[in-house]
Every structure is written in C-alpha cells, then in structure tokens.
Protein backbone atom coordinates (compact mmCIF):
# COMPACT_ATOMS: atom_id res chain seq x y z
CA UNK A 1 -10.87 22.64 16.19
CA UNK A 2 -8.22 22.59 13.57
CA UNK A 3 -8.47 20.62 10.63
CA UNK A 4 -6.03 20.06 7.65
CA UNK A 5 -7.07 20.67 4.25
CA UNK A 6 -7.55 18.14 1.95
CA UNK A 7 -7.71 17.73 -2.01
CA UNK A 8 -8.59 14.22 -3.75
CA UNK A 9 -6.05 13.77 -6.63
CA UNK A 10 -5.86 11.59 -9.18
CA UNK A 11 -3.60 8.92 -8.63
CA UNK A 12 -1.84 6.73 -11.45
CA UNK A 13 -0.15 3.66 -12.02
CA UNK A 14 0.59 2.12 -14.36
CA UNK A 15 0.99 -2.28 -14.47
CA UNK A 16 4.51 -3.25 -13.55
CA UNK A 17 4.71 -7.25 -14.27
CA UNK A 18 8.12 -7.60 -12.71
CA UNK A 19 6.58 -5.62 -9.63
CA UNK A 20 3.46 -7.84 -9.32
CA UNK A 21 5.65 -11.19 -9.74
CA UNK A 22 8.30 -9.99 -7.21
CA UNK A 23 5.54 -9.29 -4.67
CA UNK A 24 3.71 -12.18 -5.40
CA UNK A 25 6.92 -14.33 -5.29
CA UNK A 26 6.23 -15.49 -9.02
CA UNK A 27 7.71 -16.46 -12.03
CA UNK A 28 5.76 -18.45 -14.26
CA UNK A 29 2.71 -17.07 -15.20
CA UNK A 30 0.75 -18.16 -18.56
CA UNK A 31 -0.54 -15.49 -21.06
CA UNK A 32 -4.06 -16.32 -19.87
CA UNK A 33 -3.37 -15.52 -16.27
CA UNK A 34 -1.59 -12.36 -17.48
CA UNK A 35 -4.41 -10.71 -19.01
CA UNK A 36 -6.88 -11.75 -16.68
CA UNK A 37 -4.62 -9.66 -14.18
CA UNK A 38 -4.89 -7.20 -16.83
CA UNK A 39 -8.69 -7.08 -17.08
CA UNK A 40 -8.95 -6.50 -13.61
CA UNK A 41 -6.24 -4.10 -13.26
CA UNK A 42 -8.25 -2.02 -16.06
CA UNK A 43 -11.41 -2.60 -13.62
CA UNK A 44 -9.88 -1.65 -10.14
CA UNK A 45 -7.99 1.53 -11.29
CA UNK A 46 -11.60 3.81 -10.83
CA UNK A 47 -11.34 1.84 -7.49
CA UNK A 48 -8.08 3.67 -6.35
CA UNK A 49 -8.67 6.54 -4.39
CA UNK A 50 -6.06 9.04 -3.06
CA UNK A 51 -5.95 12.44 -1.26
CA UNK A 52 -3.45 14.73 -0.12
CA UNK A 53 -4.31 16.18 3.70
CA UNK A 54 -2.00 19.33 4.24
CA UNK A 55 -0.27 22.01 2.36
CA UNK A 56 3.05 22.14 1.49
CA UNK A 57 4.19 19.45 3.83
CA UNK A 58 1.21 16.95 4.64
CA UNK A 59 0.44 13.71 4.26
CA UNK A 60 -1.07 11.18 0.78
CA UNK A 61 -3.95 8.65 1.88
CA UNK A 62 -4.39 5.87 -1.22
CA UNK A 63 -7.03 3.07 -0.59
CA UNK A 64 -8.89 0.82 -2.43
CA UNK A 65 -12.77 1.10 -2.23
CA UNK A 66 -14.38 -2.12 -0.89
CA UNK A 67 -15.47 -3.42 -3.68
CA UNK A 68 -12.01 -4.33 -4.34
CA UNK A 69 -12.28 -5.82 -1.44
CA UNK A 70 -15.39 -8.01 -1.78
CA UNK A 71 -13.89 -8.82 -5.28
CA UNK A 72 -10.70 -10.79 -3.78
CA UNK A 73 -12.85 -12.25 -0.75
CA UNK A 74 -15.04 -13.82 -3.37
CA UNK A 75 -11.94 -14.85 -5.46
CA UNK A 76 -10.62 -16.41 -2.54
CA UNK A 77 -13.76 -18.73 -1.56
CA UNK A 78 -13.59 -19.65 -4.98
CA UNK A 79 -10.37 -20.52 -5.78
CA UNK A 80 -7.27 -19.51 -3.49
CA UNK A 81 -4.79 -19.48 -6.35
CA UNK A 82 -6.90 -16.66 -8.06
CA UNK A 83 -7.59 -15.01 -4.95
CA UNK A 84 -3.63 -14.77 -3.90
CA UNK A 85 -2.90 -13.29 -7.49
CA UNK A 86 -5.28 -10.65 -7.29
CA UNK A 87 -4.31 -9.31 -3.77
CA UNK A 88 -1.14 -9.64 -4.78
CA UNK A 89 -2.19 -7.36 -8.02
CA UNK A 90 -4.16 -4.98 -5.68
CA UNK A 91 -0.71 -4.49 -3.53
CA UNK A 92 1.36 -4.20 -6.87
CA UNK A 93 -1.40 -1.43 -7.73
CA UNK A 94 -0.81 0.53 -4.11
CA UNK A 95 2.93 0.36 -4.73
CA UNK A 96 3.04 1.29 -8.46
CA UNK A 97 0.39 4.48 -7.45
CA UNK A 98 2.90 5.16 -4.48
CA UNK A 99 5.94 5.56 -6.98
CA UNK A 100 4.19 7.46 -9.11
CA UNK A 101 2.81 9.74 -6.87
CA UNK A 102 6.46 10.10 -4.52
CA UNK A 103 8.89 9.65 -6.69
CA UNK A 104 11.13 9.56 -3.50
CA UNK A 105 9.94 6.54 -2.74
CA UNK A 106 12.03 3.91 -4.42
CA UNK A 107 11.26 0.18 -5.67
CA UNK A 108 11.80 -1.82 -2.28
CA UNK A 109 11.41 1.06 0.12
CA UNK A 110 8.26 1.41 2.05
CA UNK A 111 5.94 4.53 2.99
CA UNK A 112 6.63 5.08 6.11
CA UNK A 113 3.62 5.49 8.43
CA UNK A 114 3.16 8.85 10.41
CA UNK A 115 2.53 8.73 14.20
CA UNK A 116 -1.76 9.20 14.68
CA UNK A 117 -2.28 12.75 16.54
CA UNK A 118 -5.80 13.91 16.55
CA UNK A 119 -5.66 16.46 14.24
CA UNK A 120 -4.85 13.97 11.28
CA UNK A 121 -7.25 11.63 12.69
CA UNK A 122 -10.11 14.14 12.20
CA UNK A 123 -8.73 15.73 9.21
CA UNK A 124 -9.21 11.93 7.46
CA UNK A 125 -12.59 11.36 9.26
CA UNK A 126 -13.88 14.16 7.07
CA UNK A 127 -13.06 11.55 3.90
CA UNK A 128 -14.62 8.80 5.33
CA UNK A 129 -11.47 7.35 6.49
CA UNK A 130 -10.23 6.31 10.41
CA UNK A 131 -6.94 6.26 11.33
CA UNK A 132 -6.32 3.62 13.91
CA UNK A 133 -3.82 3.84 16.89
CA UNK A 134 -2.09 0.95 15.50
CA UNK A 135 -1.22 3.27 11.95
CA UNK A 136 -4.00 1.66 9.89
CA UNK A 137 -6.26 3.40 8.06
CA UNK A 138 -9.98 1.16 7.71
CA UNK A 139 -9.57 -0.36 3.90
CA UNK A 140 -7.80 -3.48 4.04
CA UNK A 141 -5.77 -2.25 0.97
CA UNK A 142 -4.84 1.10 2.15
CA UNK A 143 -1.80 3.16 3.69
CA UNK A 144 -0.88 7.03 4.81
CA UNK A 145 2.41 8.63 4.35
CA UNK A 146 4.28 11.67 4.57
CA UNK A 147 3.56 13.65 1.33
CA UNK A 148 6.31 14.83 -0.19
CA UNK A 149 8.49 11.47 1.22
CA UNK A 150 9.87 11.75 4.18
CA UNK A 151 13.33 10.03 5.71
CA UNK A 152 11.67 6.32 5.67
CA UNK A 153 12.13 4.18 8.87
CA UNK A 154 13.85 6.27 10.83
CA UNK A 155 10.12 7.88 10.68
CA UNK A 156 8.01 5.50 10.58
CA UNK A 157 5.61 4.92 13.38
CA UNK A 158 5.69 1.38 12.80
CA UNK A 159 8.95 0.58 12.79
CA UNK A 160 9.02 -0.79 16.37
CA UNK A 161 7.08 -3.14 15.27
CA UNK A 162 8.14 -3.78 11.42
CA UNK A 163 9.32 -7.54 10.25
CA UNK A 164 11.78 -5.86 7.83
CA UNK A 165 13.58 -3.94 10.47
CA UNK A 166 12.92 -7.04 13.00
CA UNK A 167 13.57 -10.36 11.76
CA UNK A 168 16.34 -12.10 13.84
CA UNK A 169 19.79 -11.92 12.85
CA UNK A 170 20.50 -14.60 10.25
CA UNK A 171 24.11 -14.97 10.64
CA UNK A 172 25.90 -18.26 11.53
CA UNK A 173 22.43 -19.67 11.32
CA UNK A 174 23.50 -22.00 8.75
CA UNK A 175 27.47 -21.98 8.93
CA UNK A 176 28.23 -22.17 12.86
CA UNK A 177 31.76 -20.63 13.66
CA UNK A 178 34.28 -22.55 13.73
C-alpha cells in the first residue's frame, strides 16, 4: 500500500490588519477590538498546524485544532459580533500562513484544492486528518493544496463548483441595453 511521506512544519504568519478587515468586510474597528484580535491571534498561533505530504512535488495540509473551534462556537452563542470577528481572524490566520508558506500564492488568489485519490486520502489519515470526496479536509478551519503552488483554478477540484468562478454574469444587470 503506498503511502506519501509526510513532515509537520512550522507554519508562520504573521497579523495582516488590512487582510483581516478585507475578509471580514470591515473598516472601523476601535483600538479595543484590535487588540483583543491580537490577544487571540497570540493564543491560536500554537493552534495552527501544517504538514507537507510528498517530496519534491506534494501537497501542504494547514488546520486549526478544535479548540479554535470550540473557541468561536462559544464566541458566537455569546455574542455574534465577537464570534464573526474571530472566524473572520481565524480565516485571515489560514490565508496569512498560506502566503507565507507559498509565496506563489498571491493576496486574492485561492489554494486550489487537489482532486481526493486514495493514496492522499490515506497518506493524511496517518495525521489524523480525512479528506472528504467533496475536497474537505475534517477541521472546519482547514484546507489542502498543491505544495509548491500549482496553476490555481484551472486545477482546482472545486472549481466546478466555486462561487468565484460561478456567480452569474453581472452585466446589463443594472444598465439594460439600449
């Protein structure tokens, strides 16, 4: 049964404000809010986990352990303005670990998602991790990519089903021709 090798690295990122407010679709935050963000970034970062499956050309798994998690879904019940900031934080953390770590990978592209195959499959299942049918790996705040990048959508195994890549045309929506 083959199986790829793996190796956990050490994955880094570092807080990128205008990254969390453009994902969170924010622009007034107070200092307060900011370094409560901040606190729990400092928390969460032993949280962040990533591997590299394969040799020269393989694959990077990054997820966030569920305590992370249990953290927001507490937030949440709590208050929903907290809890949308920090998975919105958690998400900013993903993406700023995902630059760092594939520098191919630029500010508003995604990592696109290789197709499951069985070998992968049990190659992750050795870390704990399952790698759905549907692309997803089982952390909520999670994702597997080619490692080093790889060609983006054209790639992707979820681009059939992407919103990016599938959101109706917009033109003449709002000026009909005339």
């Amino acid at each position: 049964m083959k199986l790829l090798e793996s190796r956990k690295i050490e994955p880094r990122a570092s807080f990128d404000l205008p990254a969390y407010m453009a994902l969170g679709q924010t622009g007034d935050l107070s200092g307060r809010e900011v370094a409560e963000l901040l606190e729990y970034w400092e928390r969460w970062k032993t949280c962040l986990n990533a591997y590299v499956i394969g040799k020269n050309k393989g694959y990077l798994a990054l997820f966030m352990e569920v305590q992370v998690e249990e953290d927001i879904d507490r937030a949440w019940e709590h208050s929903p303005s907290m809890g949308f900031r920090l998975q919105t934080l958690v998400q900013t953390m993903v993406a700023c670990a995902l630059q760092d770590m594939i520098p191919g990978i630029g500010r508003d592209q995604c990592a696109p998602v290789p197709k499951p195959n069985k070998v992968l499959k049990r190659s992750l299942s050795r870390l704990g991790l399952e790698f759905s049918s549907q692309g997803t790996l089982n952390y909520r705040f999670s994702t597997l990519t080619f490692y080093p990048y790889k060609d983006g959508c054209p790639v992707c195994y979820l681009a059939p089903s992407c919103p990016k890549l599938n959101l109706p045309r917009m033109e003449g929506l709002f000026n009909p021709p005339g």
